[in-house]
C-alpha atoms as a PDB file:
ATOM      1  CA  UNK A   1      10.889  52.311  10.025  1.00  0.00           C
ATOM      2  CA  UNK A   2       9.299  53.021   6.719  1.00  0.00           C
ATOM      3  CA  UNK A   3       7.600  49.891   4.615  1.00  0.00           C
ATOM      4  CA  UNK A   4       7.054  50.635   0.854  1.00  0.00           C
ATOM      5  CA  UNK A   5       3.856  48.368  -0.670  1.00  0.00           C
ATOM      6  CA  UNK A   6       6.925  46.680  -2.878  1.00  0.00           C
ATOM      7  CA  UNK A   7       8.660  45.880   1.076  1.00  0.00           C
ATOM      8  CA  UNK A   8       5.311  44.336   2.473  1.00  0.00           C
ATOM      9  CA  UNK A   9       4.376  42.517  -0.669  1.00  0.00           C
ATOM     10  CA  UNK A  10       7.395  40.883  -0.454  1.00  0.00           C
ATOM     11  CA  UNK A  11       7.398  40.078   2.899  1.00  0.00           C
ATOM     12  CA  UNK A  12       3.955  38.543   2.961  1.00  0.00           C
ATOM     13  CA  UNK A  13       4.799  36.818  -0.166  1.00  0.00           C
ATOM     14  CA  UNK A  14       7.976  35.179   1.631  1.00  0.00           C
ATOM     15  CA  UNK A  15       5.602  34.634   4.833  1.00  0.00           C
ATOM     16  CA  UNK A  16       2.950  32.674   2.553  1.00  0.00           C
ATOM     17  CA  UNK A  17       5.200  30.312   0.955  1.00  0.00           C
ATOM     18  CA  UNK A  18       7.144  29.250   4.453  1.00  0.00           C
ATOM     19  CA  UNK A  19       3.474  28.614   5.662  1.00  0.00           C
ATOM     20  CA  UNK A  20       2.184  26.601   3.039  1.00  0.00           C
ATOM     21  CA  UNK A  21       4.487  23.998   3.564  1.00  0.00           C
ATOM     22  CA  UNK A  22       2.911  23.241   7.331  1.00  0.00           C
ATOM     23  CA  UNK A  23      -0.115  22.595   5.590  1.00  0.00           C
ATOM     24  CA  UNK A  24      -0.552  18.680   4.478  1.00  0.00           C
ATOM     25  CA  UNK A  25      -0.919  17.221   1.278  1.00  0.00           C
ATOM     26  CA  UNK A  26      -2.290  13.704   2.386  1.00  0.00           C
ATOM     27  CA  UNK A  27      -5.684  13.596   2.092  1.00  0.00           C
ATOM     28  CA  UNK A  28      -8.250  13.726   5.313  1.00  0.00           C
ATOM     29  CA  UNK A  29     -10.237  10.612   4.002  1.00  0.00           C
ATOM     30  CA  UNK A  30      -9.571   7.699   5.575  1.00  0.00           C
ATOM     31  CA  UNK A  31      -9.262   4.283   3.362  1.00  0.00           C
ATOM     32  CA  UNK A  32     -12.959   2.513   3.751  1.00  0.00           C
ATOM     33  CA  UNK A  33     -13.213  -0.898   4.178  1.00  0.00           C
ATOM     34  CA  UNK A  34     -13.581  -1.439   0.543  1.00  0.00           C
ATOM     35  CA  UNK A  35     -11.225   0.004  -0.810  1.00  0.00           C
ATOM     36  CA  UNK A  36      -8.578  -1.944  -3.014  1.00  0.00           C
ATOM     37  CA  UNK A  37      -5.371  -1.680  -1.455  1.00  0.00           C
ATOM     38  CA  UNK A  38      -2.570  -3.569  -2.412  1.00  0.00           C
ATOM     39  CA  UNK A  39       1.298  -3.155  -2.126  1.00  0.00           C
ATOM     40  CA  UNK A  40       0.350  -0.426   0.489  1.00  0.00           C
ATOM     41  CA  UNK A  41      -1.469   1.618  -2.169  1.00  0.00           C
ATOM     42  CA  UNK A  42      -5.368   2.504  -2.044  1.00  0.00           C
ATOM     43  CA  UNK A  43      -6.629   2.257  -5.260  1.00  0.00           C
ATOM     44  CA  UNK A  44     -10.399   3.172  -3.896  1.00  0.00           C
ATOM     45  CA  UNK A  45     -13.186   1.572  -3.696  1.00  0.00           C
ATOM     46  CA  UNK A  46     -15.329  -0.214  -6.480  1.00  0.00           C
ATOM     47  CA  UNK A  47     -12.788  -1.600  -8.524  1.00  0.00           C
ATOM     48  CA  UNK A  48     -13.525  -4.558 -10.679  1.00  0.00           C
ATOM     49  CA  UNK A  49     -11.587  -7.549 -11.221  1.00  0.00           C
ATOM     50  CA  UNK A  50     -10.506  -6.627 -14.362  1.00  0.00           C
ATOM     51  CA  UNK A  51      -9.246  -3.529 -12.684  1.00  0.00           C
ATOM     52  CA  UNK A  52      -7.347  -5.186  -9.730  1.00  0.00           C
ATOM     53  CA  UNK A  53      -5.618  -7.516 -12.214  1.00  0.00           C
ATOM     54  CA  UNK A  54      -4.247  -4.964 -14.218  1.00  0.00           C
ATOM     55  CA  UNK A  55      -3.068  -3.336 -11.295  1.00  0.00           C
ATOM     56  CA  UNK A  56      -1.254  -6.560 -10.067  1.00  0.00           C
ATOM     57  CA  UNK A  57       0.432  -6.718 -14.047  1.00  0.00           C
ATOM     58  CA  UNK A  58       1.476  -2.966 -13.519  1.00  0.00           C
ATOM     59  CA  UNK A  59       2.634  -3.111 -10.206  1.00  0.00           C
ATOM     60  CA  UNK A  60       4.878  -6.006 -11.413  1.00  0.00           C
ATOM     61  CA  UNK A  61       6.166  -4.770 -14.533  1.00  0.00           C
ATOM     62  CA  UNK A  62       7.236  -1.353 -12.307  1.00  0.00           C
ATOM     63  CA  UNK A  63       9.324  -4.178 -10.337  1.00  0.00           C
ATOM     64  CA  UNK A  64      11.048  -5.115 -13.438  1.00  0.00           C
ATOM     65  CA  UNK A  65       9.275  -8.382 -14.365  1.00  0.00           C
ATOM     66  CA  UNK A  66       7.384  -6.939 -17.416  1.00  0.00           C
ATOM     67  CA  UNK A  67       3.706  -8.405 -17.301  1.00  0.00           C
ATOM     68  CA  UNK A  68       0.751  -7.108 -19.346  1.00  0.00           C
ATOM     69  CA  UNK A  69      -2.180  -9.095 -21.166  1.00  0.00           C
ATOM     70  CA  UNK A  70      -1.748  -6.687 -24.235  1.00  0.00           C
ATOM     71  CA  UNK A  71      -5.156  -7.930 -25.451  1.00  0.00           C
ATOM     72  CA  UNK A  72      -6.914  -6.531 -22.147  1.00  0.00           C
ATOM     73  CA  UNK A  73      -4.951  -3.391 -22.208  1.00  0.00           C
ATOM     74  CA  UNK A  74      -6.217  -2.834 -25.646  1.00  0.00           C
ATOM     75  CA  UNK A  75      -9.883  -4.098 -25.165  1.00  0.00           C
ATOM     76  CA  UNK A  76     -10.691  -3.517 -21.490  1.00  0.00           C
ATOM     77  CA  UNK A  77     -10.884  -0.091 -20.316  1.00  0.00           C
ATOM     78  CA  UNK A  78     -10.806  -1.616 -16.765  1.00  0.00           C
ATOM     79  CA  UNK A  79      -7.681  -3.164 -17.375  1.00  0.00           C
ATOM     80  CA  UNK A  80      -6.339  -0.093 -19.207  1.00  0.00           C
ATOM     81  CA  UNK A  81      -6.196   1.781 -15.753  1.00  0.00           C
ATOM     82  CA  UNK A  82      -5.884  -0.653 -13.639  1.00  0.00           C
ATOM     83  CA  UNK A  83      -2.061  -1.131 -15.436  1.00  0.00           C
ATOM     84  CA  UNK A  84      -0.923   1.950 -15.708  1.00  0.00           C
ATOM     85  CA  UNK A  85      -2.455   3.421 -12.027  1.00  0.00           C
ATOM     86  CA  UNK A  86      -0.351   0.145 -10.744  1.00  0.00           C
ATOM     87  CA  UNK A  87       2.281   0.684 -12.558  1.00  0.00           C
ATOM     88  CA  UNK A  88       2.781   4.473 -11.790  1.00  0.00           C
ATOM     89  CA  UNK A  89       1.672   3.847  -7.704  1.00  0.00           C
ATOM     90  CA  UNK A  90       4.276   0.923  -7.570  1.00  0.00           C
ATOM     91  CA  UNK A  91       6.947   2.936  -9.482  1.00  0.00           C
ATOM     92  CA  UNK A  92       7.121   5.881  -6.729  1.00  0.00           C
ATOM     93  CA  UNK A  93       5.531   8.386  -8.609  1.00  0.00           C
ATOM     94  CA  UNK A  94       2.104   8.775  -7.632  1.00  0.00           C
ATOM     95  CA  UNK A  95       1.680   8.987  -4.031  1.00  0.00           C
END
């Protein structure tokens, strides 16, 4: 059999991408003991209460029952992220 460079490039290119999807995209780091976790979602460690509360709000408005302290969101940084990482991880589309 002859192989042109255009045949083998190919063929390792085809090889590559059926073997990248063995490899796993979960992360090898396991959830620590305080980490914030809630609704099955680790938020990581350190997070403040401001943090957690807004992710509570988020999580609930991605439910459908819209909830947001608009004066935190705008004020509190914490809070800020805290929403919209709850709201995104509760929604589906973070994993």
């Amino acid at each position: 059999m002859n192989f042109t460079k255009g045949t083998v490039w190919v063929s390792a290119m085809t090889a590559a991408i059926f073997l990248s999807g063995c490899v796993s995209s979960e992360p090898s780091v396991t959830p620590g003991a305080e980490d914030f976790i809630y609704k099955g979602h680790d938020f990581g460690p350190d997070r403040d209460s401001a943090y957690r509360k807004g992710v509570v709000d988020g999580c609930k408005t991605s439910d459908g029952d819209y909830t947001k302290d608009h004066s935190s969101y705008k004020t509190n940084e914490s809070y800020h992220m805290g929403w919209e990482h709850g709201r995104l991880h509760c929604k589906g589309t973070v994993q």
